[in-house]
C-alpha atoms as a PDB file:
ATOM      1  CA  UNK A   1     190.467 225.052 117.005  1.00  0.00           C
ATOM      2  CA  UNK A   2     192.394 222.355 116.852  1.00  0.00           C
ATOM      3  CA  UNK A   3     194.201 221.244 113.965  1.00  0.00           C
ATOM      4  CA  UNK A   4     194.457 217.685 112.217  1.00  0.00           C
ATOM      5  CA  UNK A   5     198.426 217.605 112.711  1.00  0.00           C
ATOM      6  CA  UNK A   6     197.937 219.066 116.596  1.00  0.00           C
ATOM      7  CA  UNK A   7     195.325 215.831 116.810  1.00  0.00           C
ATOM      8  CA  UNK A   8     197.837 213.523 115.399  1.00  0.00           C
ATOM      9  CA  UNK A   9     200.562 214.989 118.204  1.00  0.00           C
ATOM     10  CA  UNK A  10     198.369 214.499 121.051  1.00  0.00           C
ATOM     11  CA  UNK A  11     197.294 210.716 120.006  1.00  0.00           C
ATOM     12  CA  UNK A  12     200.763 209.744 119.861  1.00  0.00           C
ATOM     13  CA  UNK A  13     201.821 211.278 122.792  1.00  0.00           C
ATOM     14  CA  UNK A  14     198.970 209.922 124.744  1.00  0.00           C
ATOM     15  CA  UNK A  15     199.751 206.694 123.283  1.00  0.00           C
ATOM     16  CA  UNK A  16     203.334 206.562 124.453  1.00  0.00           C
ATOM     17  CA  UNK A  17     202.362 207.747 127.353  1.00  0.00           C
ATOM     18  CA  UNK A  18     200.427 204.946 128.354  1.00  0.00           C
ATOM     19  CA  UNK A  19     203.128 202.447 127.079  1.00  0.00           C
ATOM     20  CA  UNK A  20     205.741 203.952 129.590  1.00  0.00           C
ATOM     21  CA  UNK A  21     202.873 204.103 132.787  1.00  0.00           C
ATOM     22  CA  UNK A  22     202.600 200.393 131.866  1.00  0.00           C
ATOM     23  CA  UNK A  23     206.535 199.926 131.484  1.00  0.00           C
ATOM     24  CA  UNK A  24     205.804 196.820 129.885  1.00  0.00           C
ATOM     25  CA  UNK A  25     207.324 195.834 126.115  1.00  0.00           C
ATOM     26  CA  UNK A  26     204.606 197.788 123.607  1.00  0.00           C
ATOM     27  CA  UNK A  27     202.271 195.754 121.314  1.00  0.00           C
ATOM     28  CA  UNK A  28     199.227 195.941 119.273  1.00  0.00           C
ATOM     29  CA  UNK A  29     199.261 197.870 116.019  1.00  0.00           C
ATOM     30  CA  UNK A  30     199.160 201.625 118.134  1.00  0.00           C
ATOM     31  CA  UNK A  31     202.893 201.014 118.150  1.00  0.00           C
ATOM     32  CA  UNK A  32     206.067 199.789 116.513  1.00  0.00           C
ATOM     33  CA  UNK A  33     206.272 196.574 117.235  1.00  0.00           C
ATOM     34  CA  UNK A  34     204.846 193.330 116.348  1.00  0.00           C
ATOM     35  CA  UNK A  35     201.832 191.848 118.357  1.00  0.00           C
ATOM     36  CA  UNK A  36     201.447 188.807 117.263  1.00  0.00           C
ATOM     37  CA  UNK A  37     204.939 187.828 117.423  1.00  0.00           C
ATOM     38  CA  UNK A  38     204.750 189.606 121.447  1.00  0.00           C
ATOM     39  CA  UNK A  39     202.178 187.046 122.404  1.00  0.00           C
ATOM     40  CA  UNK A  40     203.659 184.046 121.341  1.00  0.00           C
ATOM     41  CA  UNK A  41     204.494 181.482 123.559  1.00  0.00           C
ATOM     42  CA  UNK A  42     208.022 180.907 121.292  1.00  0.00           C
ATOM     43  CA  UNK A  43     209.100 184.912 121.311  1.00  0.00           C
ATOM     44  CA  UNK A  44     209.013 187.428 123.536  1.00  0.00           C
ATOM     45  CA  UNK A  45     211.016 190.777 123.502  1.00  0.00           C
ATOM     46  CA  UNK A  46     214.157 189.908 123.488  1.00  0.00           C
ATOM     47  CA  UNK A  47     213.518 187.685 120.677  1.00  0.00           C
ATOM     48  CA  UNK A  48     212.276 190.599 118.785  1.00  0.00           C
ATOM     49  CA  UNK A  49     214.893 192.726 119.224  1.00  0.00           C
ATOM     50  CA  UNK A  50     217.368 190.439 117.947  1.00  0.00           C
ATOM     51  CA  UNK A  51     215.665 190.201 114.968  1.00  0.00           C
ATOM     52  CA  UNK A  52     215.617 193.752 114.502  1.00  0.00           C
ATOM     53  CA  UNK A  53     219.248 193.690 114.798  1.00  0.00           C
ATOM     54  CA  UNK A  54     220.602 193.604 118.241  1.00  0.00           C
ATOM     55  CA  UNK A  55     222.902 190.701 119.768  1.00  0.00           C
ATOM     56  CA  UNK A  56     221.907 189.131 123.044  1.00  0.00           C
ATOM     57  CA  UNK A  57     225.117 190.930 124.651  1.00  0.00           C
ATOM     58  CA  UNK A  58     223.426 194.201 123.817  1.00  0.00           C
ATOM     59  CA  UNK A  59     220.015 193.045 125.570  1.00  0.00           C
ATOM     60  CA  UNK A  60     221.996 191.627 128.847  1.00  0.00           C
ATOM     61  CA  UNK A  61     223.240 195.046 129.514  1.00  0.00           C
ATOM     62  CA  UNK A  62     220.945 197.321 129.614  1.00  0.00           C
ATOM     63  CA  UNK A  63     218.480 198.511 132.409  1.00  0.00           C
ATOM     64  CA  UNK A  64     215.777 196.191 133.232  1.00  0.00           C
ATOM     65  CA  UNK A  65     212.799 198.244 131.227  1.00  0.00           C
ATOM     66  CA  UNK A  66     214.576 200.173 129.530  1.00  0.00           C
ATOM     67  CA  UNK A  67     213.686 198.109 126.256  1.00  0.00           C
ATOM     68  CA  UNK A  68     210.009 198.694 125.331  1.00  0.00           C
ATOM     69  CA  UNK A  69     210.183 197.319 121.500  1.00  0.00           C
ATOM     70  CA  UNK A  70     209.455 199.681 120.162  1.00  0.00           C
ATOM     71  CA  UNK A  71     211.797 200.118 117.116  1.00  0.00           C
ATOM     72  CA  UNK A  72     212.577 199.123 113.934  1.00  0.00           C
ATOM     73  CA  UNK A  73     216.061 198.236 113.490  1.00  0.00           C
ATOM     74  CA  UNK A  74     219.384 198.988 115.829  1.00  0.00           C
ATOM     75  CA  UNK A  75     221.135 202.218 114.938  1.00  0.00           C
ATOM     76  CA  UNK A  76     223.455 201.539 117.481  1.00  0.00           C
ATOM     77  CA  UNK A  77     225.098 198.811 115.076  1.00  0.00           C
ATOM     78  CA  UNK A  78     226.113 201.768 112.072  1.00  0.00           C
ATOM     79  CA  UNK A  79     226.219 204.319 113.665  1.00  0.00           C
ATOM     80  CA  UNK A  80     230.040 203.290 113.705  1.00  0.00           C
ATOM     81  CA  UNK A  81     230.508 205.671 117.198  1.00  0.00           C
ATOM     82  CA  UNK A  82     233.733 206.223 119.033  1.00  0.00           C
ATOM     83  CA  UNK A  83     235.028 206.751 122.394  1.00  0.00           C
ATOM     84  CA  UNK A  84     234.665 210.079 123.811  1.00  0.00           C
ATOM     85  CA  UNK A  85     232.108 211.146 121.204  1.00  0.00           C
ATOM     86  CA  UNK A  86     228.259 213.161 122.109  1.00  0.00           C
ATOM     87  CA  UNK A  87     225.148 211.193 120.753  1.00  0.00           C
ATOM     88  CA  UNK A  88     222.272 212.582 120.185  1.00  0.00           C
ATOM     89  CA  UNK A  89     218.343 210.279 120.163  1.00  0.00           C
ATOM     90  CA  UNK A  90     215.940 211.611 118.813  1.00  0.00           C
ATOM     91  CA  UNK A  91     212.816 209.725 120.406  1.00  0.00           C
ATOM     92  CA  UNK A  92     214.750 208.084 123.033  1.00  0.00           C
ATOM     93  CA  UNK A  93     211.453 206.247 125.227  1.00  0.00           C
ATOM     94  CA  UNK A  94     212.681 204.073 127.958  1.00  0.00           C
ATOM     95  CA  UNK A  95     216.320 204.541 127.351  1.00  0.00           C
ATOM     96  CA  UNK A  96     217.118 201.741 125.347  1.00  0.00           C
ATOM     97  CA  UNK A  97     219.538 203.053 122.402  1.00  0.00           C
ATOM     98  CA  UNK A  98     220.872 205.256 125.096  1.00  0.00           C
ATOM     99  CA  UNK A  99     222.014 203.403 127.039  1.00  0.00           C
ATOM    100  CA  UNK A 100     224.028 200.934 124.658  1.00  0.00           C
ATOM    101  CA  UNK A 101     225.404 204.342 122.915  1.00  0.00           C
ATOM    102  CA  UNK A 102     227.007 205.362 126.568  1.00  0.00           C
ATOM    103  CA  UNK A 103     228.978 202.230 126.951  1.00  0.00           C
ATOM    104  CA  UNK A 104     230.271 202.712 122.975  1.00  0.00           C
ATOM    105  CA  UNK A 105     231.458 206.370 123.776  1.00  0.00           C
ATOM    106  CA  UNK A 106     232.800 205.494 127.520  1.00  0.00           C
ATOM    107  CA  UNK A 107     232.797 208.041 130.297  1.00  0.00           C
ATOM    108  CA  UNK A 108     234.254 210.330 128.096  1.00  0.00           C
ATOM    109  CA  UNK A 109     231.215 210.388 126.006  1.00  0.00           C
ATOM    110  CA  UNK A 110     228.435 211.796 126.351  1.00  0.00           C
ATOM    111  CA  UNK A 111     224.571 211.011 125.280  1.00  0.00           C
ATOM    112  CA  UNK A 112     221.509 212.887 125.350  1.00  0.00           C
ATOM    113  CA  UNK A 113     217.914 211.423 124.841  1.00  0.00           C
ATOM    114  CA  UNK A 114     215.021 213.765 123.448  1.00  0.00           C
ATOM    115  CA  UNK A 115     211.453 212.476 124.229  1.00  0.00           C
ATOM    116  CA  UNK A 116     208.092 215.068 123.812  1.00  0.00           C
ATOM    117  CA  UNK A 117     205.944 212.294 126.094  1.00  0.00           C
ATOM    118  CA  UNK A 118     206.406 212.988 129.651  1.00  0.00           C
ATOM    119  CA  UNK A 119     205.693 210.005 131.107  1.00  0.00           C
ATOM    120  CA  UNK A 120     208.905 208.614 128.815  1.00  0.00           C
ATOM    121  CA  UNK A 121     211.597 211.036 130.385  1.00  0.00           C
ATOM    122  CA  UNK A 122     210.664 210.477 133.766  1.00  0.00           C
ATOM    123  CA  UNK A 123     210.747 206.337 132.553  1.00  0.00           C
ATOM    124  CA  UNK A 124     214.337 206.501 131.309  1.00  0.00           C
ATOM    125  CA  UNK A 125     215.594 209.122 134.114  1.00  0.00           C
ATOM    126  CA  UNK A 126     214.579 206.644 136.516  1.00  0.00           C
ATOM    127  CA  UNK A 127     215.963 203.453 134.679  1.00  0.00           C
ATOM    128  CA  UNK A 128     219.468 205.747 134.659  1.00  0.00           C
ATOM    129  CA  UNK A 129     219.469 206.716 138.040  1.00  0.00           C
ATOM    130  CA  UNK A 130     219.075 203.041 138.747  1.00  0.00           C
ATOM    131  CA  UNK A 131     221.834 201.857 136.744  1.00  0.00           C
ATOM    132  CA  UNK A 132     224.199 204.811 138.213  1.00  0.00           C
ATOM    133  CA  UNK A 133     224.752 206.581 134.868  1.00  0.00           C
ATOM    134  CA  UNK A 134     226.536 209.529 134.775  1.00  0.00           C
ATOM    135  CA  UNK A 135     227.219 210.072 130.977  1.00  0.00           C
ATOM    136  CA  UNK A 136     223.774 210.045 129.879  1.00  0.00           C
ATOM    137  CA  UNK A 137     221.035 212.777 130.210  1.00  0.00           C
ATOM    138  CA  UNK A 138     216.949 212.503 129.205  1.00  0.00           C
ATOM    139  CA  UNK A 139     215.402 215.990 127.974  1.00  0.00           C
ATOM    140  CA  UNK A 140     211.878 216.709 127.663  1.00  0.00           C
ATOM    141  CA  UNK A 141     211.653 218.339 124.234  1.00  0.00           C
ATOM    142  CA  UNK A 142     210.014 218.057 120.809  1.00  0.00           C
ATOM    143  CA  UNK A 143     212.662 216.687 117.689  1.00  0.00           C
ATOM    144  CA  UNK A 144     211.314 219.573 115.804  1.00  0.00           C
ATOM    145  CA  UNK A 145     212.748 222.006 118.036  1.00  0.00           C
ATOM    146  CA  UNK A 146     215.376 220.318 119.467  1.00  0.00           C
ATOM    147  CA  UNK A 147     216.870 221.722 123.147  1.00  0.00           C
ATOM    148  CA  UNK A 148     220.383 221.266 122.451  1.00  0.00           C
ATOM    149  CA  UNK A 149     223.180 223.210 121.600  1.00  0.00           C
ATOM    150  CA  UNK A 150     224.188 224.859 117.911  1.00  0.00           C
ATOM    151  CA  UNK A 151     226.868 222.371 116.544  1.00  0.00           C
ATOM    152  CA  UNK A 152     227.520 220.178 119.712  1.00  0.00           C
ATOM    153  CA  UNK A 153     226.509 216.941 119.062  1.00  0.00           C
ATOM    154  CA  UNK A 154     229.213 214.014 117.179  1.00  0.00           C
ATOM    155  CA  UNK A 155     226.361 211.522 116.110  1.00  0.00           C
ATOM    156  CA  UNK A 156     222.579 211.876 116.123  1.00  0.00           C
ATOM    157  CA  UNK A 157     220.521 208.332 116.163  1.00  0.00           C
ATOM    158  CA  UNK A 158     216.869 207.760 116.199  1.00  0.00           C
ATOM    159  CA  UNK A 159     214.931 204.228 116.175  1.00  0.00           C
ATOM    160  CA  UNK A 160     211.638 204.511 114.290  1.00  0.00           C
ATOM    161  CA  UNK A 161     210.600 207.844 115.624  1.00  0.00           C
ATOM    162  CA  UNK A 162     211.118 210.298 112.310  1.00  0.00           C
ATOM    163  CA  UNK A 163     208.278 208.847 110.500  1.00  0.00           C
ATOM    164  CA  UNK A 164     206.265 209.790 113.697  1.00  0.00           C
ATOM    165  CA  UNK A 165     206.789 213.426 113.345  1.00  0.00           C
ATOM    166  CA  UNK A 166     204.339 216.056 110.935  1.00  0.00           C
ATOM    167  CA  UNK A 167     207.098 218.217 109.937  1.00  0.00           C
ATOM    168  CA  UNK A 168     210.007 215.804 109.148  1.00  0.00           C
ATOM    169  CA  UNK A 169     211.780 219.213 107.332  1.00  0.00           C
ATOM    170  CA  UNK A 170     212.020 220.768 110.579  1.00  0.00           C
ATOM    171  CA  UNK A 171     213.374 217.655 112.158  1.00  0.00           C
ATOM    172  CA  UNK A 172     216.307 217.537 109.401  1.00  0.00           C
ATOM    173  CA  UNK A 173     217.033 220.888 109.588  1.00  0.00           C
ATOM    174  CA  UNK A 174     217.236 220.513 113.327  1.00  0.00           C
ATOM    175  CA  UNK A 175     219.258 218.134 113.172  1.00  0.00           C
ATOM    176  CA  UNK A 176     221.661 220.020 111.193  1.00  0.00           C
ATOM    177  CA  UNK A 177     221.822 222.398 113.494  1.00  0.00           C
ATOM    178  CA  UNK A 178     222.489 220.823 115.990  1.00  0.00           C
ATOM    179  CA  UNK A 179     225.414 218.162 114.453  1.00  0.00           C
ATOM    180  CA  UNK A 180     229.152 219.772 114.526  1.00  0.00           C
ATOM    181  CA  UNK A 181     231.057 219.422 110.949  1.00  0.00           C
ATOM    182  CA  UNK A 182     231.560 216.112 110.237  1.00  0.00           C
ATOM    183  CA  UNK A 183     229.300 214.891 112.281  1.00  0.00           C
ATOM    184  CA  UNK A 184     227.111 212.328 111.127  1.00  0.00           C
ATOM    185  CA  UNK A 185     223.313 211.093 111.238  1.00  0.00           C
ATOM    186  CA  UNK A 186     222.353 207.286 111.561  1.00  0.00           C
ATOM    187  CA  UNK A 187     219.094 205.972 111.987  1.00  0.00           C
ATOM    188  CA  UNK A 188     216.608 203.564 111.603  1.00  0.00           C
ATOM    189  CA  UNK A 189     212.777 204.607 110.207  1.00  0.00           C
ATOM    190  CA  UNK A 190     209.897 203.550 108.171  1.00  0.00           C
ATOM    191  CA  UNK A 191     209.665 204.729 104.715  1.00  0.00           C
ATOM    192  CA  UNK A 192     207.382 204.485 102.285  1.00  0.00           C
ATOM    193  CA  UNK A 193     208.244 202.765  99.506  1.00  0.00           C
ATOM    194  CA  UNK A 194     204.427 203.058  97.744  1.00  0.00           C
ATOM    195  CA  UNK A 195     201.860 204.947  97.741  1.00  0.00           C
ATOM    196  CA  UNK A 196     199.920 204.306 101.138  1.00  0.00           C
ATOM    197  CA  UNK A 197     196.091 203.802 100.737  1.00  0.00           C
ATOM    198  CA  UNK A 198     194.010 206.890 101.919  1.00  0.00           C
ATOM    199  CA  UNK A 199     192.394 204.311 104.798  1.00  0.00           C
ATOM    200  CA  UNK A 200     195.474 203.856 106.614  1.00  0.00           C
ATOM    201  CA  UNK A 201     196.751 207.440 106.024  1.00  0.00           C
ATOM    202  CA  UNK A 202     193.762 208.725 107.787  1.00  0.00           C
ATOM    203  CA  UNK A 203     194.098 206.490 110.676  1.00  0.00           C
ATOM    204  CA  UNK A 204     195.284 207.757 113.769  1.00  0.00           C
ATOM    205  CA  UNK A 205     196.171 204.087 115.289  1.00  0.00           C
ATOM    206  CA  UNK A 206     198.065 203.428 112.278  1.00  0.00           C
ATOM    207  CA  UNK A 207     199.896 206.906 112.484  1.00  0.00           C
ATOM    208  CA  UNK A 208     200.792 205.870 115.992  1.00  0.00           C
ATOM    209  CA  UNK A 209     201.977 202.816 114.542  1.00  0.00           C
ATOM    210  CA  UNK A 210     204.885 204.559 112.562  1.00  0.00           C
ATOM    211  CA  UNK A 211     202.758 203.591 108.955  1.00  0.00           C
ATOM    212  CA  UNK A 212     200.185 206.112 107.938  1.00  0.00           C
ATOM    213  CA  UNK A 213     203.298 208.871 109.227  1.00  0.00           C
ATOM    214  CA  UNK A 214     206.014 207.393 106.544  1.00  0.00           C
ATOM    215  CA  UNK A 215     207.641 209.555 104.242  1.00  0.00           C
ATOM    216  CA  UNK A 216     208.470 208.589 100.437  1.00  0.00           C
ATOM    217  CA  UNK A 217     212.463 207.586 100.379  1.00  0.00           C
ATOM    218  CA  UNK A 218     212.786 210.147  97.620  1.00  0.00           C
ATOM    219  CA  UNK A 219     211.200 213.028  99.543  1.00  0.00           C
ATOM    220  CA  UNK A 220     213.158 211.897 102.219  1.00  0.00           C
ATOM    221  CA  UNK A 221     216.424 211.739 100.728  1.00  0.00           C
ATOM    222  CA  UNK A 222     215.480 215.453  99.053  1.00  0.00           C
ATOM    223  CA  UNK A 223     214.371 217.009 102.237  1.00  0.00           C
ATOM    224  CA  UNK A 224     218.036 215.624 104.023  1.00  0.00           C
ATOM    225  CA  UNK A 225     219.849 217.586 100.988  1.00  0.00           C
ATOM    226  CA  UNK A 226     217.724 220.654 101.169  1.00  0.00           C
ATOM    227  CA  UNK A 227     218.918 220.498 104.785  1.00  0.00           C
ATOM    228  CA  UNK A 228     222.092 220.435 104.437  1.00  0.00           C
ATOM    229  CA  UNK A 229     223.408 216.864 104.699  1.00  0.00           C
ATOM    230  CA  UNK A 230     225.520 215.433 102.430  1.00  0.00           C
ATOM    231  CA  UNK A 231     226.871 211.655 101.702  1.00  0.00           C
ATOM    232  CA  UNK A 232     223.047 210.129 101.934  1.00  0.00           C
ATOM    233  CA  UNK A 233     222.466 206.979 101.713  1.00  0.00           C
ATOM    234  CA  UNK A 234     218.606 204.894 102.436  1.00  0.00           C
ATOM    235  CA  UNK A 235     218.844 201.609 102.496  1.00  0.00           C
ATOM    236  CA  UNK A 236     216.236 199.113 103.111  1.00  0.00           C
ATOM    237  CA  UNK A 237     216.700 196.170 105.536  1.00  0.00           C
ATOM    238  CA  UNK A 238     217.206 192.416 104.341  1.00  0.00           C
ATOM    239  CA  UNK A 239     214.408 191.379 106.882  1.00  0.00           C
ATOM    240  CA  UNK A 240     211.744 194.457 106.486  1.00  0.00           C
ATOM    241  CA  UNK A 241     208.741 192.527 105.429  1.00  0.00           C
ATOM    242  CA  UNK A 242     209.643 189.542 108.373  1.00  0.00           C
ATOM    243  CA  UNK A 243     209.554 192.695 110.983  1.00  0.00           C
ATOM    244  CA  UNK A 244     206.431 194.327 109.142  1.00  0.00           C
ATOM    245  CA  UNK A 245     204.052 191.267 108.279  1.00  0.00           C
ATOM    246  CA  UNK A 246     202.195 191.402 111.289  1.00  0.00           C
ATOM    247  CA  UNK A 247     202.669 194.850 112.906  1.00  0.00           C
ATOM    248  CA  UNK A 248     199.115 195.667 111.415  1.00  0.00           C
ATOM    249  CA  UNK A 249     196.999 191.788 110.833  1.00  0.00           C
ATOM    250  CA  UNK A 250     195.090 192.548 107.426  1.00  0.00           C
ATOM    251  CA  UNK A 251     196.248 195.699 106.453  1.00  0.00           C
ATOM    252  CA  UNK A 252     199.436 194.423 103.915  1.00  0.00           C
ATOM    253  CA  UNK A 253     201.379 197.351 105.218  1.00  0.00           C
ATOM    254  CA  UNK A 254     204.460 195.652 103.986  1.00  0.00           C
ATOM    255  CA  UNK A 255     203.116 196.530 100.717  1.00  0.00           C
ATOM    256  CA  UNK A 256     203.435 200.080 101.092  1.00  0.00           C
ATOM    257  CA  UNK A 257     205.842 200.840 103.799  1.00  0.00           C
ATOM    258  CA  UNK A 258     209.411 199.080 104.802  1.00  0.00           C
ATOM    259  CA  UNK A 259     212.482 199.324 107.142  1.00  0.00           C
ATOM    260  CA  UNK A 260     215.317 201.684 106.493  1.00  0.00           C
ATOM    261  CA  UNK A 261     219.084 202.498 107.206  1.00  0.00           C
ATOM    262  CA  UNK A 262     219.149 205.859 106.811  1.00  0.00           C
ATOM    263  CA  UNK A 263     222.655 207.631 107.083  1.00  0.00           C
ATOM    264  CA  UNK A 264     224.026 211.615 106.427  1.00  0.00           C
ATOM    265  CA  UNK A 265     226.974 213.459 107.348  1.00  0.00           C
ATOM    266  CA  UNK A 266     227.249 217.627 108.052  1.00  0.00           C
ATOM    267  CA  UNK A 267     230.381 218.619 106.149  1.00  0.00           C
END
C-alpha cells in the first residue's frame, strides 16, 4: 500500500518532471515561483530572479534554460565559495545554481548537482554538455540518501528544495556526512514561521509548492544541531512576503510561511 509520504514523493516528482519536459520558467502555485508576477507583461524570469537575489551578470551567464524559477533566494551570493573548492546542490533542476557555483570555484573546482526527478538530470546534463562544462557533474539521487562521498564535499547549497523533502533529519544528517571539517552549509528554504492551517498542509499542490512541506525555524535549527552542525544561523529575507504574496492567490501563505538564509558549518 502506498503510503501518504510515498504519495507526496511521487506528486512532486511528477510535477518537476513535467516542468523540465516543458523546459520553460515554472509557474502556477504547483511550484516555487510566482505566477502572477510570470504572466505579466512588465516581468518575466529574469525579473524574478533578480528579485530573489541574483544580479543581471549572474543571469547573462548561464545556459539558456538552465533557469526554471524555481527558487527562493540565491545561495550562490553567501555561500562565500572559493576557488578550487567542491559544491554540493541539493535539488539542482535545470542547472541553474550550478552552474554560477562552477565559475566561483574555477576549473579547479568542482560541483555536483543531486536531482531525484529524472527528467531534471537529463535537463541540466544536456544544458552542460552544451555549454562545454567540464567541472560540473548532475547525479540522479534522492537528498535523503545522498550518492556522494563520506567527507568530500567544501560547501553544500540548496535553493528551496529542503522544505520539499518528508524526512528533513535524514537530509541534515546527510549532509553531514557528506561535508569535510569545516565545511560549511548555505542555503535558501521556506520555513515556517506559524502554524500552517490543516487545508494547506493536506494539499498536495501546495506541498509541491514548497508551503504545506515547511518546517518550523526552531525544529529546523534543532534538527541541524542534533546533526551535527554547529555555528547556525536562520535568517529571514528583507523581501519574503514581496516573493511570497502571490505564489498561492487567496491562500495568505505569507502568513504562515517565509524566506530563509539558512547557514551551518561541520567542525
Amino acid at each position: 500500500m502506498t503510503t501518504y509520504k510515498e504519495e507526496i514523493k511521487k506528486h512532486i516528482r511528477d510535477n518537476y518532471g513535467n516542468i523540465a519536459l516543458k523546459g520553460l520558467p515554472c509557474c502556477g502555485s504547483s511550484c516555487c515561483c510566482n505566477n502572477e508576477q510570470l504572466e505579466s507583461d512588465s516581468l518575466d524570469i529574469n525579473d524574478l530572479s533578480t528579485e530573489l537575489g541574483y544580479s543581471v551578470n549572474d543571469l547573462s551567464e548561464v545556459p539558456s534554460g538552465a533557469n526554471l524559477g524555481l527558487g527562493c533566494g540565491n545561495p550562490i551570493a553567501i555561500a562565500k565559495l572559493k576557488e578550487g573548492e567542491t559544491v554540493l546542490d541539493l535539488g539542482s533542476g535545470g542547472g541553474f545554481d550550478c552552474f554560477l557555483a562552477r565559475q566561483q570555484v574555477g576549473e579547479n573546482g568542482f560541483v555536483i548537482g543531486v536531482d531525484m526527478t529524472v527528467e531534471m538530470i537529463e535537463l541540466s546534463r544536456n544544458n552542460a554538455e552544451k555549454a562545454g562544462y567540464h567541472n560540473v557533474e548532475f547525479r540522479l539521487g534522492e537528498i535523503e540518501n545522498l550518492p556522494v562521498d563520506d567527507e568530500s564535499v567544501d560547501v553544500i547549497i540548496s535553493n528551496c528544495v529542503v522544505n520539499l523533502s518528508v524526512d528533513k533529519e535524514r537530509v541534515f544528517d546527510e549532509s553531514f556526512r557528506v561535508l569535510k571539517h569545516g565545511g560549511r552549509l548555505s542555503i535558501s528554504d521556506i520555513l515556517a514561521t506559524a502554524q500552517l492551517p490543516e487545508h494547506i498542509k493536506e494539499d498536495l499542490a501546495m506541498y509541491a509548492g514548497c508551503v504545506s512541506g515547511a518546517e518550523h525555524t526552531e525544529n529546523i535549527a534543532a534538527m541541524l544541531a542534533k546533526s551535527g552542525f554547529s555555528l547556525i544561523k536562520l535568517t529571514p529575507k528583507d523581501n519574503s512576503r514581496e516573493i511570497l504574496t502571490s505564489w498561492a492567490e487567496g491562500k495568505d501563505i505569507e502568513n504562515y510561511v517565509a524566506s530563509y538564509i539558512i547557514e551551518a558549518q561541520k567542525e
